[in-house]
PDB file of N, CA and C in Angstrom:
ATOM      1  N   UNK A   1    -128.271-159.252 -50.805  1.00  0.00           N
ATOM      2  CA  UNK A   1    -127.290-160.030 -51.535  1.00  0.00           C
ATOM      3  C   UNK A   1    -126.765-161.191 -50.705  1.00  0.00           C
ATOM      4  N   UNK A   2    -126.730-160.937 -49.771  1.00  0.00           N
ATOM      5  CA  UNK A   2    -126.241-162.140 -48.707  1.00  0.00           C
ATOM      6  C   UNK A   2    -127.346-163.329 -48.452  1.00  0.00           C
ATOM      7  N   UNK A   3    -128.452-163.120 -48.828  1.00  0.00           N
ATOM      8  CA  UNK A   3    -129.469-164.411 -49.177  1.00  0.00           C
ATOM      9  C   UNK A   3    -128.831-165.086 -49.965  1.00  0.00           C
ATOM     10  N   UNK A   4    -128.237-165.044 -51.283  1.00  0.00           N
ATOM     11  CA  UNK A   4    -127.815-165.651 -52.122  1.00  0.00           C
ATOM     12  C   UNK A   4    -126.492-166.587 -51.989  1.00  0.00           C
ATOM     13  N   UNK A   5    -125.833-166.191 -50.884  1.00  0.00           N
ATOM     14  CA  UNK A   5    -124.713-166.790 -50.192  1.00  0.00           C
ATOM     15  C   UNK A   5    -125.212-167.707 -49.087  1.00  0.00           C
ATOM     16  N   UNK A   6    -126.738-167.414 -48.162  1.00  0.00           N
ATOM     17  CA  UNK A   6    -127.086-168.187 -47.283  1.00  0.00           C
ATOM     18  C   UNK A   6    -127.487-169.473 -47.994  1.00  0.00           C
ATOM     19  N   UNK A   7    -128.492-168.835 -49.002  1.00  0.00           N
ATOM     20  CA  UNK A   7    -129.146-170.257 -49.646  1.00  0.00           C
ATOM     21  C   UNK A   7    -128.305-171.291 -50.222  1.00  0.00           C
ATOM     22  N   UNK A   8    -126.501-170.644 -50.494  1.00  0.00           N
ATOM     23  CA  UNK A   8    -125.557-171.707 -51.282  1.00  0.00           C
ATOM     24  C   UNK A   8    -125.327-172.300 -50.118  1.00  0.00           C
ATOM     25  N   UNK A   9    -125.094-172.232 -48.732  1.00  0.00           N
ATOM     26  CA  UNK A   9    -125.121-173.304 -48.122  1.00  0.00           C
ATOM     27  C   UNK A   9    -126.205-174.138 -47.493  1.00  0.00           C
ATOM     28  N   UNK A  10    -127.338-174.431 -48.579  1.00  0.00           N
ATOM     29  CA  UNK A  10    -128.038-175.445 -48.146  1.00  0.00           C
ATOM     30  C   UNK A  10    -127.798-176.277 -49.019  1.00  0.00           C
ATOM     31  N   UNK A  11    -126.557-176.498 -50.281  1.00  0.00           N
ATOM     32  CA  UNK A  11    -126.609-176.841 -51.260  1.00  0.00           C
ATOM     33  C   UNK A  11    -126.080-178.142 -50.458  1.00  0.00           C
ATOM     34  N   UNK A  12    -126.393-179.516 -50.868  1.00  0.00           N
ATOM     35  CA  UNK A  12    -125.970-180.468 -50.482  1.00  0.00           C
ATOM     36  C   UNK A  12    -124.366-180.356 -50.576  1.00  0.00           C
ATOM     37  N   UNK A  13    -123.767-180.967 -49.273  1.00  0.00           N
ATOM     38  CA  UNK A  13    -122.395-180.849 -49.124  1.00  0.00           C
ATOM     39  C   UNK A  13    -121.638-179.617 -48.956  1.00  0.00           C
ATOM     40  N   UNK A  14    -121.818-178.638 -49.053  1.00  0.00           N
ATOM     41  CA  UNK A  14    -121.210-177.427 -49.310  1.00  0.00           C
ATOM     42  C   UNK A  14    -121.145-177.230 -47.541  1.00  0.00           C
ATOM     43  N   UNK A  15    -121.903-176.964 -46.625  1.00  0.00           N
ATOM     44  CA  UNK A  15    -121.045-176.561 -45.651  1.00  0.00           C
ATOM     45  C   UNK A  15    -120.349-177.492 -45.322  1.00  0.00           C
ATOM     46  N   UNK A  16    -120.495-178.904 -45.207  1.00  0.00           N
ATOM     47  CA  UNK A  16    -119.461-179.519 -44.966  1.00  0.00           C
ATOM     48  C   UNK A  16    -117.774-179.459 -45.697  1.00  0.00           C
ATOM     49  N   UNK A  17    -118.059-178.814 -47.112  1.00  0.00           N
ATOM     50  CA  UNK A  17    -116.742-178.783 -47.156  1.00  0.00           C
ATOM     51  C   UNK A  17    -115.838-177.589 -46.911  1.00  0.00           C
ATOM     52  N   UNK A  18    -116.913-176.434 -46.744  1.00  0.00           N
ATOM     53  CA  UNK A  18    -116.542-175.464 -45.966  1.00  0.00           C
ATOM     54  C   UNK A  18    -116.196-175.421 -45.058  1.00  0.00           C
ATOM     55  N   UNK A  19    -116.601-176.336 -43.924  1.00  0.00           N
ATOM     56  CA  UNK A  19    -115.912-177.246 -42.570  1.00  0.00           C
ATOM     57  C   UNK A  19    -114.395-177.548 -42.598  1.00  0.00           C
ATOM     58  N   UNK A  20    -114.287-178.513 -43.660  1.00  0.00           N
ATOM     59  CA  UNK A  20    -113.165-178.965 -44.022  1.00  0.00           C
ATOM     60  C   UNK A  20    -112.248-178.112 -44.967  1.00  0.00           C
ATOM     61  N   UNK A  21    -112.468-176.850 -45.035  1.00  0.00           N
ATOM     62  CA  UNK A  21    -111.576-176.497 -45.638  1.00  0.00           C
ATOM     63  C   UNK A  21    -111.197-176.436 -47.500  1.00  0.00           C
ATOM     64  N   UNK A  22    -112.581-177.079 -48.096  1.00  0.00           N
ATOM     65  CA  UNK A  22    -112.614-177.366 -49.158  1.00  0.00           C
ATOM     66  C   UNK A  22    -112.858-176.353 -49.826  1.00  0.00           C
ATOM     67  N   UNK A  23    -112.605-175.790 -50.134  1.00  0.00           N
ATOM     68  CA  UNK A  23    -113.878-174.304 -51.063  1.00  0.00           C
ATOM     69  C   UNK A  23    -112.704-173.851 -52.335  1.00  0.00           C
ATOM     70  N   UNK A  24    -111.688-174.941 -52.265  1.00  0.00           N
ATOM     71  CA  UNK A  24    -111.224-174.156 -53.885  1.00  0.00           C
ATOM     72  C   UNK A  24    -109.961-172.966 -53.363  1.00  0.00           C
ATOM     73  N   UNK A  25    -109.914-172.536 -52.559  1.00  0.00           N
ATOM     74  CA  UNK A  25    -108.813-171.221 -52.425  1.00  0.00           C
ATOM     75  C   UNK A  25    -108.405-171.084 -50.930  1.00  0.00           C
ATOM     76  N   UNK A  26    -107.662-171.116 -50.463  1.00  0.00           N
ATOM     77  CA  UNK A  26    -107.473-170.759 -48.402  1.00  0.00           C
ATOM     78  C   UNK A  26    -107.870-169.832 -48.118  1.00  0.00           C
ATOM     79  N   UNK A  27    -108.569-169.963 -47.138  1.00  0.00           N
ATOM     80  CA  UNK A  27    -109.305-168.707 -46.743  1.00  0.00           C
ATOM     81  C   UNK A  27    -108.412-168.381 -45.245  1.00  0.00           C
ATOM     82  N   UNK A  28    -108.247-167.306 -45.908  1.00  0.00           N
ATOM     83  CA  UNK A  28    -107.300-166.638 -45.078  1.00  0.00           C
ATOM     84  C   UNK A  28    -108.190-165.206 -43.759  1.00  0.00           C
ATOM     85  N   UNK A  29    -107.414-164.443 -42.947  1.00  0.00           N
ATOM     86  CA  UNK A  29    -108.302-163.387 -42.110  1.00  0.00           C
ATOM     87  C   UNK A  29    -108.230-162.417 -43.439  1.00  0.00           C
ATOM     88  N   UNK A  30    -107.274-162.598 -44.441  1.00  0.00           N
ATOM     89  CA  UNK A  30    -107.657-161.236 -45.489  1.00  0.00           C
ATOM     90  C   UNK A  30    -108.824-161.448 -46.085  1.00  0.00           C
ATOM     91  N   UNK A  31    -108.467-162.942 -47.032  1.00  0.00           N
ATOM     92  CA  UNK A  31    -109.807-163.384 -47.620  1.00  0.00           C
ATOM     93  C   UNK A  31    -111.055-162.822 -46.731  1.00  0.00           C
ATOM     94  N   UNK A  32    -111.293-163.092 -45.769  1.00  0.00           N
ATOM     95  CA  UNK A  32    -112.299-162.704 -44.829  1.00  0.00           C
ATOM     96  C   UNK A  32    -112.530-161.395 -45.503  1.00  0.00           C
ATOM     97  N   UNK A  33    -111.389-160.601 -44.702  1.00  0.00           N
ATOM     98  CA  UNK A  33    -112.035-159.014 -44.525  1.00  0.00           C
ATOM     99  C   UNK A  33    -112.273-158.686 -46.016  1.00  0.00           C
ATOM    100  N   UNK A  34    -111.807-159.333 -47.120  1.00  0.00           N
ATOM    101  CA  UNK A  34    -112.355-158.421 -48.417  1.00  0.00           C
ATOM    102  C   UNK A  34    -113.143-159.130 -48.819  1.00  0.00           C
ATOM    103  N   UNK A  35    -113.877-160.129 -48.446  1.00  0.00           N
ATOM    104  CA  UNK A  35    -115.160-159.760 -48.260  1.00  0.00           C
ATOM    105  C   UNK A  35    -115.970-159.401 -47.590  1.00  0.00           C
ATOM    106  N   UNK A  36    -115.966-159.421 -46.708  1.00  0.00           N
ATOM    107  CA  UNK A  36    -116.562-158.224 -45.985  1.00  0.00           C
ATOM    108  C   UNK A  36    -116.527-157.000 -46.328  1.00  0.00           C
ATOM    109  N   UNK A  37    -115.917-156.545 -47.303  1.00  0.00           N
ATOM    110  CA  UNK A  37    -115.567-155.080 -47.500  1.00  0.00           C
ATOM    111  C   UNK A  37    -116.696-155.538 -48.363  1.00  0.00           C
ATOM    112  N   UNK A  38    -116.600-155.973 -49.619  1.00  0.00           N
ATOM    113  CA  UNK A  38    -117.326-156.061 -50.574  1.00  0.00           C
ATOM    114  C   UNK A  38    -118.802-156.390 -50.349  1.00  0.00           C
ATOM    115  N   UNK A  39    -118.864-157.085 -49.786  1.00  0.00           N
ATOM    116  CA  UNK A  39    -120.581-157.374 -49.045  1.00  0.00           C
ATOM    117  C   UNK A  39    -120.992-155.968 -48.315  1.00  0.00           C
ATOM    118  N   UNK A  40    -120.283-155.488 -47.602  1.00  0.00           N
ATOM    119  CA  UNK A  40    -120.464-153.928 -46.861  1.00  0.00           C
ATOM    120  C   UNK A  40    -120.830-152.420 -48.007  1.00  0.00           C
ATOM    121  N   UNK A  41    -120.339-152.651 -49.482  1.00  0.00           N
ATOM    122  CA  UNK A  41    -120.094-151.851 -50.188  1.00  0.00           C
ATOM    123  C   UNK A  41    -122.115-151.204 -50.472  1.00  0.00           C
ATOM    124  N   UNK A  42    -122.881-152.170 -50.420  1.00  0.00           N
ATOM    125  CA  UNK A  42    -124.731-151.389 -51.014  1.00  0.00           C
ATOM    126  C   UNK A  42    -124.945-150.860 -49.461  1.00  0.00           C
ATOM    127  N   UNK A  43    -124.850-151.627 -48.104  1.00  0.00           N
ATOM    128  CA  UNK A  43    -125.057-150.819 -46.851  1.00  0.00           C
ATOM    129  C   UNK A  43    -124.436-148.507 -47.048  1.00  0.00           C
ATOM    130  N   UNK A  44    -123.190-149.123 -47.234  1.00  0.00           N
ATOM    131  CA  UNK A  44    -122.470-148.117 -46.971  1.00  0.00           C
ATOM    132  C   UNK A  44    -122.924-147.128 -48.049  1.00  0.00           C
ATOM    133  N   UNK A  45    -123.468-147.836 -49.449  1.00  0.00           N
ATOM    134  CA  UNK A  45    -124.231-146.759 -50.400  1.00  0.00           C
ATOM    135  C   UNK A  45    -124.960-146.136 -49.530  1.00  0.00           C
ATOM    136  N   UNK A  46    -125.884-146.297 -49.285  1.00  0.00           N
ATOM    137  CA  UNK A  46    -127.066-145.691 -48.379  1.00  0.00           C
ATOM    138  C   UNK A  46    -126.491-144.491 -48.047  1.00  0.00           C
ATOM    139  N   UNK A  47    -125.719-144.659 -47.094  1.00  0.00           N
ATOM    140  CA  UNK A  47    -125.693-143.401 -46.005  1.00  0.00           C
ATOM    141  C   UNK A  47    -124.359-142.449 -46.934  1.00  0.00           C
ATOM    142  N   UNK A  48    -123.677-142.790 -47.985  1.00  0.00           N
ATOM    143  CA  UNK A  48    -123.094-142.127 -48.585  1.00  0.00           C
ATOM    144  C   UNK A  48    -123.534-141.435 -49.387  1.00  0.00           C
ATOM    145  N   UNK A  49    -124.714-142.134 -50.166  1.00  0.00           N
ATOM    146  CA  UNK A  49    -125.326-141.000 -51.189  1.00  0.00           C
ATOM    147  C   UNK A  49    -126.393-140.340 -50.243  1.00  0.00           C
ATOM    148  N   UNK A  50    -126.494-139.822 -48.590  1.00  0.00           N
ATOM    149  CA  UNK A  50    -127.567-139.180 -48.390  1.00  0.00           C
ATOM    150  C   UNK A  50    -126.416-137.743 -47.951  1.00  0.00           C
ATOM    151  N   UNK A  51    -125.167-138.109 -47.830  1.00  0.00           N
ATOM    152  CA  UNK A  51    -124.067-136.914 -47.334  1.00  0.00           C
ATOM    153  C   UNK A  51    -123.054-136.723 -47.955  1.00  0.00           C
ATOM    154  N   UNK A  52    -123.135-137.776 -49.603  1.00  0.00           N
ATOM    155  CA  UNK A  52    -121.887-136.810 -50.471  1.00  0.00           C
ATOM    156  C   UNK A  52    -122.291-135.841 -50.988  1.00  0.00           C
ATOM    157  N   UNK A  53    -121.595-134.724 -51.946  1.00  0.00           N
ATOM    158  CA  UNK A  53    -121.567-134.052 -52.626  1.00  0.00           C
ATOM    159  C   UNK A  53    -122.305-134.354 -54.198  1.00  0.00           C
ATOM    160  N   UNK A  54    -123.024-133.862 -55.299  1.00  0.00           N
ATOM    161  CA  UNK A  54    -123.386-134.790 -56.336  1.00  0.00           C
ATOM    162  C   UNK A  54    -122.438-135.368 -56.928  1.00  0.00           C
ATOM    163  N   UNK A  55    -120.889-134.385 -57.785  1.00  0.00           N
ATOM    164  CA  UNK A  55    -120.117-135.384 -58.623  1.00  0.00           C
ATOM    165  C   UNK A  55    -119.635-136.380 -57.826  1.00  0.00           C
ATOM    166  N   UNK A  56    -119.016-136.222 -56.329  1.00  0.00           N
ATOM    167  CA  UNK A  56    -118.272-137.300 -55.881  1.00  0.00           C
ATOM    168  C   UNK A  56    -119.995-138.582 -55.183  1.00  0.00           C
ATOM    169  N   UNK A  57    -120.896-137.910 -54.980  1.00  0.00           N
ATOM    170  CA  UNK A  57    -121.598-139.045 -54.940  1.00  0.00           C
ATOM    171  C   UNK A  57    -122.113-139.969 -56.185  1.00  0.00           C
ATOM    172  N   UNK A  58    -122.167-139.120 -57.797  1.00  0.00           N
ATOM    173  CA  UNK A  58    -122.549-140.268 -58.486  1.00  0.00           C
ATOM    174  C   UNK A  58    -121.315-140.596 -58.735  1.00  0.00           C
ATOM    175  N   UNK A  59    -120.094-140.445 -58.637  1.00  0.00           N
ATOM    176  CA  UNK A  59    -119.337-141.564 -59.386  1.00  0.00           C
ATOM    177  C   UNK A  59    -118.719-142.907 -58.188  1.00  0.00           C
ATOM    178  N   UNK A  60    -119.480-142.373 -56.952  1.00  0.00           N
ATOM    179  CA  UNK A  60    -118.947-142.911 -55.922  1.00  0.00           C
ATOM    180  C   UNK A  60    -120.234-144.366 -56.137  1.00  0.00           C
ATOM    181  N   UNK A  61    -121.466-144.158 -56.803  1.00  0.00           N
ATOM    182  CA  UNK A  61    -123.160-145.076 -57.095  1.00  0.00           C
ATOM    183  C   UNK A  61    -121.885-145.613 -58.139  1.00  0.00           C
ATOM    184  N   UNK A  62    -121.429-145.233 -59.141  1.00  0.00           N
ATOM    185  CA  UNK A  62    -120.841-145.869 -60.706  1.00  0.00           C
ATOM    186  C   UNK A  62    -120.305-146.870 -60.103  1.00  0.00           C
ATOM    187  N   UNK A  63    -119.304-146.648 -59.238  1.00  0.00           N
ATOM    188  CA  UNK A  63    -118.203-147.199 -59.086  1.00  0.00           C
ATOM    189  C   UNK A  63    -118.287-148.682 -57.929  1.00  0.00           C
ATOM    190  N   UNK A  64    -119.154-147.982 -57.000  1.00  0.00           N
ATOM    191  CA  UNK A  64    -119.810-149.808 -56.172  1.00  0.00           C
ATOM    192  C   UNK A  64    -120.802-150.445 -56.936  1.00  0.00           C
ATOM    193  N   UNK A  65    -121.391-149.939 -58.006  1.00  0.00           N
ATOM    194  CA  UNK A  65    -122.036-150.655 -58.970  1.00  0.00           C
ATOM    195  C   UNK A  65    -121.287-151.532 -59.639  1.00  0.00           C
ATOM    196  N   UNK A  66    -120.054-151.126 -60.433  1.00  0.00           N
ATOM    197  CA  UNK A  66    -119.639-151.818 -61.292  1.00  0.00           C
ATOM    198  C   UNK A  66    -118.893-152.739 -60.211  1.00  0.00           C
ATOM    199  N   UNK A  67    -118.127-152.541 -58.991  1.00  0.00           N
ATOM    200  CA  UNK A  67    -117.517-153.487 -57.933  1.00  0.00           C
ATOM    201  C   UNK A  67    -118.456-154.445 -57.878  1.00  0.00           C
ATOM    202  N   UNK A  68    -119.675-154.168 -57.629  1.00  0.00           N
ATOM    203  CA  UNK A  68    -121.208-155.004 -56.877  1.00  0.00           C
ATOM    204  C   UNK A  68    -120.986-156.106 -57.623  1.00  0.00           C
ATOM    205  N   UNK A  69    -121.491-155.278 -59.277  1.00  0.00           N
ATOM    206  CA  UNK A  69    -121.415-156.381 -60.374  1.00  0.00           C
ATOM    207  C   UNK A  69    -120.203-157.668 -60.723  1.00  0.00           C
ATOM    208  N   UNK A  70    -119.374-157.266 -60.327  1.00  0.00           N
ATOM    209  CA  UNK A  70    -118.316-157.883 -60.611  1.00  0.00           C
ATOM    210  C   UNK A  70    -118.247-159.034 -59.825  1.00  0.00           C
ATOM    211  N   UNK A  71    -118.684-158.770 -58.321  1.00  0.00           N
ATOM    212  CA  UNK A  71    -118.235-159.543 -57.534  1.00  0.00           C
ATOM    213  C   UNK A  71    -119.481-160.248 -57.313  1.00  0.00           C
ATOM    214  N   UNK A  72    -120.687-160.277 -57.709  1.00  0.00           N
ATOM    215  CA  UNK A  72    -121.986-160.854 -57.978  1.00  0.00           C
ATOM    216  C   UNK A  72    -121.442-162.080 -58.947  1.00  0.00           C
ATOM    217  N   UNK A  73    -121.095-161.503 -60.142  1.00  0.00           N
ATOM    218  CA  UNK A  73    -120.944-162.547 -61.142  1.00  0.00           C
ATOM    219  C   UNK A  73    -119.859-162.924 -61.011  1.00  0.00           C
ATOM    220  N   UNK A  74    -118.712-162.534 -60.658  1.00  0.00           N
ATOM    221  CA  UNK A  74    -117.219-163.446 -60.467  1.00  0.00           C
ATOM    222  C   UNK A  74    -117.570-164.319 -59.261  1.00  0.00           C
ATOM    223  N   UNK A  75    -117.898-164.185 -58.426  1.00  0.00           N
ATOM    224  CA  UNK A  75    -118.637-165.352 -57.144  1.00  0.00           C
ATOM    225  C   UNK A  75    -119.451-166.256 -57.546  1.00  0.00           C
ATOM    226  N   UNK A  76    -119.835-166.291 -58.951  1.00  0.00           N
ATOM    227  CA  UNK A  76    -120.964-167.033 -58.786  1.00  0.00           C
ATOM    228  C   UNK A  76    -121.228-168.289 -58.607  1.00  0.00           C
ATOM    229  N   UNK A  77    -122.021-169.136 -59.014  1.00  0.00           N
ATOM    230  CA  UNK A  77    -122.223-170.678 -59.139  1.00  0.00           C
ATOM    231  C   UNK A  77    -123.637-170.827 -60.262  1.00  0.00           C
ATOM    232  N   UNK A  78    -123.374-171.665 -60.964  1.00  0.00           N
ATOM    233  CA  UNK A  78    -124.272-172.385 -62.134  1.00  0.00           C
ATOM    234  C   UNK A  78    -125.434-172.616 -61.387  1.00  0.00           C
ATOM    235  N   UNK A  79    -125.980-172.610 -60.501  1.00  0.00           N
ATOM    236  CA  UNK A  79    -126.859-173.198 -59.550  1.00  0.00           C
ATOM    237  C   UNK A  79    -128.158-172.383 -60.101  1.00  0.00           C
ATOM    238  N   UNK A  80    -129.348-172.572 -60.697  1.00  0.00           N
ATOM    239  CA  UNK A  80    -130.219-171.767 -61.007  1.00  0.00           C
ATOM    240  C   UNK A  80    -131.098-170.766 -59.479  1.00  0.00           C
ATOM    241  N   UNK A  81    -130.707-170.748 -58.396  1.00  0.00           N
ATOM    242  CA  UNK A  81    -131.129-169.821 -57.822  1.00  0.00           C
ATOM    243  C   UNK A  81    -130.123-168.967 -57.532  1.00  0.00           C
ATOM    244  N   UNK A  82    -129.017-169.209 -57.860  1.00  0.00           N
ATOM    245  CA  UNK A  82    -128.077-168.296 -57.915  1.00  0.00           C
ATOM    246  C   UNK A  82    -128.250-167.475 -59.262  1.00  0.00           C
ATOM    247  N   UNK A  83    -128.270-168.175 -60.338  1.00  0.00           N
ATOM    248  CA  UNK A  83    -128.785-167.019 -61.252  1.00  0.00           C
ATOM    249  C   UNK A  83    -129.614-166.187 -61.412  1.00  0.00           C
ATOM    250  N   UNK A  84    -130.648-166.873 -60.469  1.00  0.00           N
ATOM    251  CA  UNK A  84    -131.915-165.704 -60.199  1.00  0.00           C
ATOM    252  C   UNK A  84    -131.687-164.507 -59.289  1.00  0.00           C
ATOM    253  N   UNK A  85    -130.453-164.679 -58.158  1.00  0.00           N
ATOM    254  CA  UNK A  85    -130.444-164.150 -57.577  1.00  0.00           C
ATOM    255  C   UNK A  85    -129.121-162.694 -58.029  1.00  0.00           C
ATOM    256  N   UNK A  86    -128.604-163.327 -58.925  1.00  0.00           N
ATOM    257  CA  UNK A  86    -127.362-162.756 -59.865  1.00  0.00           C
ATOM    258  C   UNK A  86    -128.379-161.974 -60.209  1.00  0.00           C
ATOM    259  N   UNK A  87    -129.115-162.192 -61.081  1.00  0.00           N
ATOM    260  CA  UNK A  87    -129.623-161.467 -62.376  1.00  0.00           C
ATOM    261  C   UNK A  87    -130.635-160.049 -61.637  1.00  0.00           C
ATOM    262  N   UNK A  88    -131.251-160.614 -61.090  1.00  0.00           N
ATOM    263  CA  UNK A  88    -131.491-159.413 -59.796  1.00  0.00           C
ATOM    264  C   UNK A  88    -130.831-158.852 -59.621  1.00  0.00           C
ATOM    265  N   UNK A  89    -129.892-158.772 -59.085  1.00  0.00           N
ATOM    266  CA  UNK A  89    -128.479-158.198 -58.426  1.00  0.00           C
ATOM    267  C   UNK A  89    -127.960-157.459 -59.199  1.00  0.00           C
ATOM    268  N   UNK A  90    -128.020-157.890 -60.740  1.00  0.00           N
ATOM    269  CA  UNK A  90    -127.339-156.907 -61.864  1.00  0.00           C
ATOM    270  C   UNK A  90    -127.712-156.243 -62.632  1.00  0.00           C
ATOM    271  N   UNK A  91    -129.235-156.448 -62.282  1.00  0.00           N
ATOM    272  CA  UNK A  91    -130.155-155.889 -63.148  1.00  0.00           C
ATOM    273  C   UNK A  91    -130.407-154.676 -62.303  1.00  0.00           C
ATOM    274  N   UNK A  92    -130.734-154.559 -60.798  1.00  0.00           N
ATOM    275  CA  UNK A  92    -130.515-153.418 -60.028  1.00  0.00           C
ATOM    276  C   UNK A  92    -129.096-152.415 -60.009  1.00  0.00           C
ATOM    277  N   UNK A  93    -127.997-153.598 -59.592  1.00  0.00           N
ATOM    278  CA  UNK A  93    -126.762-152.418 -59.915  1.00  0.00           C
ATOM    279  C   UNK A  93    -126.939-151.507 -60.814  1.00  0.00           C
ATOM    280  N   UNK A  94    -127.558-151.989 -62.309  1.00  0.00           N
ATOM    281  CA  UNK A  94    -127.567-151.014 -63.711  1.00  0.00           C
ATOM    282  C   UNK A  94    -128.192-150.779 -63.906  1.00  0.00           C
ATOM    283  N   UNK A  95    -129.518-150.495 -63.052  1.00  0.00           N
ATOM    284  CA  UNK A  95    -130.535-149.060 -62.753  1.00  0.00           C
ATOM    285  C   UNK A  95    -129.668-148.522 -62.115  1.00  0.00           C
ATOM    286  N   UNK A  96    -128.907-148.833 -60.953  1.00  0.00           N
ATOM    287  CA  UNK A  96    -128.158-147.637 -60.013  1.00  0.00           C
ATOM    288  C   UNK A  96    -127.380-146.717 -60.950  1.00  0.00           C
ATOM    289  N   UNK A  97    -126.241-147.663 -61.752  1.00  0.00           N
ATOM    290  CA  UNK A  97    -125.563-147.061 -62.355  1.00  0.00           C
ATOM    291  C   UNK A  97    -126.320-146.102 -63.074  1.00  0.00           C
ATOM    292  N   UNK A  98    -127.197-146.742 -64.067  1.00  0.00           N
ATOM    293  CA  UNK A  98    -127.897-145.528 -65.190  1.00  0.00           C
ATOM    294  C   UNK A  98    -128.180-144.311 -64.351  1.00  0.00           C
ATOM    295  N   UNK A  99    -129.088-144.785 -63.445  1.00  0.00           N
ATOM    296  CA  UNK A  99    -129.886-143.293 -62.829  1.00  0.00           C
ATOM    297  C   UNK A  99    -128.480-142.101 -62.439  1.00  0.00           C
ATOM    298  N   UNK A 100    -127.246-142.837 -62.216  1.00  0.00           N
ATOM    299  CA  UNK A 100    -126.258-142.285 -61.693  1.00  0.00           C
ATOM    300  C   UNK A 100    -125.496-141.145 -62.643  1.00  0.00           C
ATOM    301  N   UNK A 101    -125.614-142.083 -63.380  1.00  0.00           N
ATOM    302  CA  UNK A 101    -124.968-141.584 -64.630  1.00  0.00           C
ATOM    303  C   UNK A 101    -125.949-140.452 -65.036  1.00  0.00           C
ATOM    304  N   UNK A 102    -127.171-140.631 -65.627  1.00  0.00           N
ATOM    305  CA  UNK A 102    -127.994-139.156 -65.989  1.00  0.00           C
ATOM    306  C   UNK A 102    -128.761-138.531 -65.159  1.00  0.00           C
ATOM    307  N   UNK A 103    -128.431-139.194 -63.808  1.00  0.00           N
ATOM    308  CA  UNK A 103    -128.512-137.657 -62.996  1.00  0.00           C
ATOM    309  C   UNK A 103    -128.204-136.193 -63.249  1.00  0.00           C
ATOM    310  N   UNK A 104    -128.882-135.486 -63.249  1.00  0.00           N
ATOM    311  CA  UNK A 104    -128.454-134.089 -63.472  1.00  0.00           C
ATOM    312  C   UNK A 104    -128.300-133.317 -62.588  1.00  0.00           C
ATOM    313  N   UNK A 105    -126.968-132.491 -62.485  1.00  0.00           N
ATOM    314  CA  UNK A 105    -126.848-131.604 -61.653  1.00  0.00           C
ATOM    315  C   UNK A 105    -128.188-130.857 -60.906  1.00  0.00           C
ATOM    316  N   UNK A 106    -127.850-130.749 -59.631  1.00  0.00           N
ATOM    317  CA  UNK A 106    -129.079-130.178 -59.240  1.00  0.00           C
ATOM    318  C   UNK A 106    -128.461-128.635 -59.033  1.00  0.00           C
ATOM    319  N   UNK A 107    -127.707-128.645 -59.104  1.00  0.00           N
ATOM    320  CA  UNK A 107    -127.498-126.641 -59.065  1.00  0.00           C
ATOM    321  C   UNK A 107    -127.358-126.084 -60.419  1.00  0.00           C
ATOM    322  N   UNK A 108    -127.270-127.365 -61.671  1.00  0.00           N
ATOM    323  CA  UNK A 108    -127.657-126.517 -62.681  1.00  0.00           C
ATOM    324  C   UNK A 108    -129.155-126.794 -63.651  1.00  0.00           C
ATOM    325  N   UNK A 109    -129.667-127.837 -62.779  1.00  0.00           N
ATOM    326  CA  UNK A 109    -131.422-127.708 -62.743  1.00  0.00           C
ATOM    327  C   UNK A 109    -132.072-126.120 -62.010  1.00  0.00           C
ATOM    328  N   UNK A 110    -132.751-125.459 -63.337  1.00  0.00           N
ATOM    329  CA  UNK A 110    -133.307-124.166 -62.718  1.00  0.00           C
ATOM    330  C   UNK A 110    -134.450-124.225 -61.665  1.00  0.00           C
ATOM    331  N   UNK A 111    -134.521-123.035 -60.754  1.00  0.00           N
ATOM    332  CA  UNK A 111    -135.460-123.237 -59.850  1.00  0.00           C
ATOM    333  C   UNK A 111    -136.845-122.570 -60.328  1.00  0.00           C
ATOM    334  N   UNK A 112    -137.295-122.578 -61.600  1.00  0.00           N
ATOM    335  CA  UNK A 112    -138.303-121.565 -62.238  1.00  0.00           C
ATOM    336  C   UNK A 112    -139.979-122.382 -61.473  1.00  0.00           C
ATOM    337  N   UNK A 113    -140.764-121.395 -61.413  1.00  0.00           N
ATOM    338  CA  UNK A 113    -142.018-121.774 -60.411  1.00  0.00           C
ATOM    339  C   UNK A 113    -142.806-121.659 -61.551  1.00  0.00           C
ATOM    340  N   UNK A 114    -144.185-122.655 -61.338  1.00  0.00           N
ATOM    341  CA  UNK A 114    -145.073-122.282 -62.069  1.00  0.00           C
ATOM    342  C   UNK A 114    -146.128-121.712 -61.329  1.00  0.00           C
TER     343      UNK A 114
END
């Protein structure tokens, strides 16, 4: 996901006004850290769904899915490789989510042998 943020600054002008301070909102050390939180949120999937529990791990997949999504498309820019890179982005979150969602218990999946 962070490709999609590298490639916006090759956009003509844009780091420069990121230089200067231009970007629309002050970026503050909070601004910073929440994003960083939010960019950190598919890493930290990983190693969470290999050591939660099932209910608290799928609703823990639901729930940085729908964050992911949000902050994919509320960030965005009209820029057509940004939409390519959106639409990716949201089109994976909602496999995560789905698979999350009809996951089935695995302790009440039977263990019958053939």
């Amino acid at each position: 996901m962070v490709f999609a943020d590298i490639a916006g600054l090759m956009n003509p002008g844009t780091l420069k006004a990121m230089m200067n301070g231009e970007v629309g909102i002050q970026i503050t050390q909070g601004i910073l850290l929440a994003f960083a939180i939010l960019i950190e949120i598919p890493i930290v999937m990983i190693f969470l769904s290999r050591i939660l529990k099932y209910k608290m791990n799928r609703w823990a997949n639901i729930v940085a899915g729908v964050i992911t999504i949000l902050f994919v498309v509320g960030g965005g820019s009209p820029f057509p490789y940004y939409v390519f890179f959106a639409f990716v982005e949201v089109v994976c979150m909602l496999a995560i989510i789905w698979t999350a969602w009809k996951w089935p218990n695995p302790e009440s999946v039977s263990d019958t042998k053939i």
